[in-house]
Protein backbone atom coordinates (compact mmCIF):
# COMPACT_ATOMS: atom_id res chain seq x y z
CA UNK A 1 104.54 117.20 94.82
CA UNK A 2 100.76 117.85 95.29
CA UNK A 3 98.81 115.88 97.38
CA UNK A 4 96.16 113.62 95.47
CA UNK A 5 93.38 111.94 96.92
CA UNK A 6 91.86 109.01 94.90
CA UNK A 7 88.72 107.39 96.78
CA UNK A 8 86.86 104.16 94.90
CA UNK A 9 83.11 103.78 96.11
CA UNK A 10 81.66 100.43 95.90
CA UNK A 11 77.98 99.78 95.54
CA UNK A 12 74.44 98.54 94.10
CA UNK A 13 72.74 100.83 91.62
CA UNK A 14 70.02 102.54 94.21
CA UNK A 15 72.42 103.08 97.00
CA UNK A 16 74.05 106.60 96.14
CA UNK A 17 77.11 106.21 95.17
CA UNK A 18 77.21 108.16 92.52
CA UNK A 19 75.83 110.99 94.64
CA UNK A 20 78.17 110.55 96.93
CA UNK A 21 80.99 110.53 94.91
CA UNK A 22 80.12 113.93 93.43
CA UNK A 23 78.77 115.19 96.82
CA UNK A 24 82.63 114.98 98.26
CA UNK A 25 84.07 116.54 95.25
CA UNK A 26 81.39 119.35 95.45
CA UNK A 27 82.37 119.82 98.83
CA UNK A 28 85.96 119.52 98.20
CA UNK A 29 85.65 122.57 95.32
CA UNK A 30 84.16 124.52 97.91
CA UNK A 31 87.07 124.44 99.98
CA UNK A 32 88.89 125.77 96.85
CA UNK A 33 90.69 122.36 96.45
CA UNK A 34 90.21 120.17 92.53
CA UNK A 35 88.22 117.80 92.51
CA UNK A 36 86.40 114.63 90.34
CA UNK A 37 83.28 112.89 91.03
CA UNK A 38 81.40 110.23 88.37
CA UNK A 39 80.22 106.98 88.45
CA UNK A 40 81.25 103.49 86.45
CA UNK A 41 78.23 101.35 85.55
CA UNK A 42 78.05 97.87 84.74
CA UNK A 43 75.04 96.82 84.19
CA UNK A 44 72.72 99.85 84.46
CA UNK A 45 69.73 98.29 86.39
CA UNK A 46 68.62 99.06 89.76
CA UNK A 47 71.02 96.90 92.38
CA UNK A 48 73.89 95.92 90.11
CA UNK A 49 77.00 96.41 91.50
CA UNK A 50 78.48 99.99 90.41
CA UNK A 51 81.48 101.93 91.10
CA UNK A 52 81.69 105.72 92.11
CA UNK A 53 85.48 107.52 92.04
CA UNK A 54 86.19 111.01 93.96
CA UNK A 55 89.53 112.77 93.29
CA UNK A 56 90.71 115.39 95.16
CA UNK A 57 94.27 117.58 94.73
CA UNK A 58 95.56 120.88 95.86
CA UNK A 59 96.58 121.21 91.76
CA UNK A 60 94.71 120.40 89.02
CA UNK A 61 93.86 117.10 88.03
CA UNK A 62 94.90 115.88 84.66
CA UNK A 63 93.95 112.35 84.79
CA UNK A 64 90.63 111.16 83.70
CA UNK A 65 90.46 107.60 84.26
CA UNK A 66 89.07 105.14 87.03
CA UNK A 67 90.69 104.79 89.76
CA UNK A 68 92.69 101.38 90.31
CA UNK A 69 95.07 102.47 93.59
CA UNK A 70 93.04 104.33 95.91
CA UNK A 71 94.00 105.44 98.86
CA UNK A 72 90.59 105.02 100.41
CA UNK A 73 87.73 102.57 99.54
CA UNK A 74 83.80 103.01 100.69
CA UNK A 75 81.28 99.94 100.04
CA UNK A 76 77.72 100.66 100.58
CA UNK A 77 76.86 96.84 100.67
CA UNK A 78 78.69 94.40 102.54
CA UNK A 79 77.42 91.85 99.75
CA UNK A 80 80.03 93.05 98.05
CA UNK A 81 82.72 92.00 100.30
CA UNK A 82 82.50 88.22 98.18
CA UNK A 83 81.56 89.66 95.01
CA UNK A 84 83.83 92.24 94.03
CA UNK A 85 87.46 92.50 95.12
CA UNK A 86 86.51 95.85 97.11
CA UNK A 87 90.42 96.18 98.28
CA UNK A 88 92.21 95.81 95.01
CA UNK A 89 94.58 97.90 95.00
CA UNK A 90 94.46 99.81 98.55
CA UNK A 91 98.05 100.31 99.63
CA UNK A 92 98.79 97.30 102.54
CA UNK A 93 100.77 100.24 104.81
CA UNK A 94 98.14 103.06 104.83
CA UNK A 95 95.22 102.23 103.00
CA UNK A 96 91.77 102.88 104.19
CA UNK A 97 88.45 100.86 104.12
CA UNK A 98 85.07 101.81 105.54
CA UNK A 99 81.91 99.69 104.94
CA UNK A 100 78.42 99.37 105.24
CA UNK A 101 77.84 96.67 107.70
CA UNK A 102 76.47 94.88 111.25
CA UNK A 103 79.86 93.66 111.41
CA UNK A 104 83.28 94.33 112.76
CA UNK A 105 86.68 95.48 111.16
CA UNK A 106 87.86 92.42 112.20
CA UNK A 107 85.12 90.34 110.43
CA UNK A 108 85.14 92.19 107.45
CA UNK A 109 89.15 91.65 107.52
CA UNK A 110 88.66 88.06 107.99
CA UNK A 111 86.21 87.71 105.11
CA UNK A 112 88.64 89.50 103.24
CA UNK A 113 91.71 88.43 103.99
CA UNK A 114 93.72 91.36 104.31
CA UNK A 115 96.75 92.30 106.59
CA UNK A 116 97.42 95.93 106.84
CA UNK A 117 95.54 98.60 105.80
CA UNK A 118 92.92 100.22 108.12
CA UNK A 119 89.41 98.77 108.24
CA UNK A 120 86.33 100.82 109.11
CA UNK A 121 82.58 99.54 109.69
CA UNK A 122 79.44 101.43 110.47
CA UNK A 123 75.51 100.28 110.19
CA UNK A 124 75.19 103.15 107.73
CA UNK A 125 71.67 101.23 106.38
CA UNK A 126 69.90 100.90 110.32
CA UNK A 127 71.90 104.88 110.45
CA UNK A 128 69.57 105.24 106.70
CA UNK A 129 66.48 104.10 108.09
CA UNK A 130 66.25 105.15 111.48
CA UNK A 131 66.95 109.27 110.30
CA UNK A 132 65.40 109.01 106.47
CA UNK A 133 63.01 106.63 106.56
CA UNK A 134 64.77 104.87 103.76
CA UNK A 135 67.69 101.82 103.64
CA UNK A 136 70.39 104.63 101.17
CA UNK A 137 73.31 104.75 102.94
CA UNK A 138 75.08 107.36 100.89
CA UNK A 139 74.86 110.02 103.12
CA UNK A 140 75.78 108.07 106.51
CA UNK A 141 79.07 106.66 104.57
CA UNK A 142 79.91 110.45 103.90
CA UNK A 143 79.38 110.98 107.95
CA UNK A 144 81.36 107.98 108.51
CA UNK A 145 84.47 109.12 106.07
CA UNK A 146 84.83 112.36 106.89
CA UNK A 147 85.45 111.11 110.45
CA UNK A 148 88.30 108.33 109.81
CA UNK A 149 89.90 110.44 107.16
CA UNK A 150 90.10 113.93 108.16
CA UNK A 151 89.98 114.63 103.99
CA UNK A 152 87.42 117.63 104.17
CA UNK A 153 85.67 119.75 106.52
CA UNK A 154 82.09 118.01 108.22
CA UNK A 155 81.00 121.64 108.43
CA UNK A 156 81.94 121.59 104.61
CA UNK A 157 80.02 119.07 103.84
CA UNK A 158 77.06 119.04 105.99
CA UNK A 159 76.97 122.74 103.77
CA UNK A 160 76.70 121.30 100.84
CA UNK A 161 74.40 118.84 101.42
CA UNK A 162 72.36 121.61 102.41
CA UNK A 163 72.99 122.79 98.97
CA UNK A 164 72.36 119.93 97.17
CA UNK A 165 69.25 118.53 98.83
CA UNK A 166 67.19 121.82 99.70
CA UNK A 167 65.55 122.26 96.53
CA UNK A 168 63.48 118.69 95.33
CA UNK A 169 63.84 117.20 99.29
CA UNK A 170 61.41 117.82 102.10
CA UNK A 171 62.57 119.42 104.53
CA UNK A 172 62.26 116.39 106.66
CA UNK A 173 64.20 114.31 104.24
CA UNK A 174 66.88 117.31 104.29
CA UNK A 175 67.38 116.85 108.14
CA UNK A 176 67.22 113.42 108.19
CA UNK A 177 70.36 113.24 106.05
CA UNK A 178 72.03 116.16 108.65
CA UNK A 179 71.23 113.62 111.33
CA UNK A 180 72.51 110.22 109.39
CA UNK A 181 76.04 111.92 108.41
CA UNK A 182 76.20 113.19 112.33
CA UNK A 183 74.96 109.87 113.45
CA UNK A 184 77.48 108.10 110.85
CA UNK A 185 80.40 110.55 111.91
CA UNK A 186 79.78 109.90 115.77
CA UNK A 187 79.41 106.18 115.57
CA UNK A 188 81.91 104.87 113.25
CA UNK A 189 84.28 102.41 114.29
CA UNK A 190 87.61 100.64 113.17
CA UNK A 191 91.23 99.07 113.40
């Protein structure tokens, strides 16, 4: 049976999810694995709430649809906690959330009522601004989900962000993001 990897990304338009999203199946081709990245819209304006989906498989992927059991969830905006119902369909046994916030695991599990599954939190936006200059916390959330799932190479990944963001980035922006995904990866915490 192969092993598939659904993850759901929730976020505002602006926050780089879709990036993201594409980012880990970029970096998931390049360790000769299938992969899907691409993003839902809802409203396509600048902070609307959006979704991102990443699949990854050892075989090929022949679904092409969103993704409505993932194994892992990542929210880039813990406004989204009361909004959207960011845990819908996460398995209760093994499931895995990681989110943007000041908070703990254990408030965002109270907010959202859950038993089971494992809960994640990291200030990925102070991470954002402190190494980039600007509040995107796309790039820490990739730090911080590498870390708690083990799903790809950081090495991998830190590559192809190199990739991605040499040409049309600054160098300076380039490192900042090096240092937010480290930062991110380091500094993530959970239960």
């Amino acid at each position: 049976m192969p092993q598939l990897t659904e993850i759901r990304w929730h976020a505002r338009g602006g926050q780089g999810a879709k990036t993201a999203s594409l980012l880990v199946a970029e970096a998931a081709a390049m360790e000769g694995k299938y992969s899907q990245g691409f993003p839902d819209y809802g409203p396509e304006r600048m902070g609307a709430p959006m979704r991102g989906f990443t699949r990854i498989s050892d075989k090929p992927i022949r679904v092409h649809c969103a993704i409505y059991e993932p194994g892992m969830v990542v929210v880039l905006d813990d406004t989204l906690l009361s909004a959207v119902d960011v845990a819908a369909g996460t398995p209760a046994d093994d499931g895995l959330i990681i989110v943007n916030t000041v908070g703990t695991a254990a408030d965002v599990r109270r907010e959202l009522k859950l038993e089971g599954r494992k809960i994640f939190t990291i200030d990925a936006t102070g991470i954002a601004i402190d190494e980039i200059g600007r509040p995107i916390p796309n790039t820490p959330m990739l730090g911080a989900l590498m870390k708690v799932s083990n799903l790809l190479s950081l090495d991998t990944v830190m590559a192809q962000i190199k990739k991605k963001f040499s040409h049309g980035f600054r160098p300076e922006i380039l490192e900042g993001n090096i240092r937010a995904i480290q930062r991110a990866y380091e500094e993530v915490v959970g239960e």
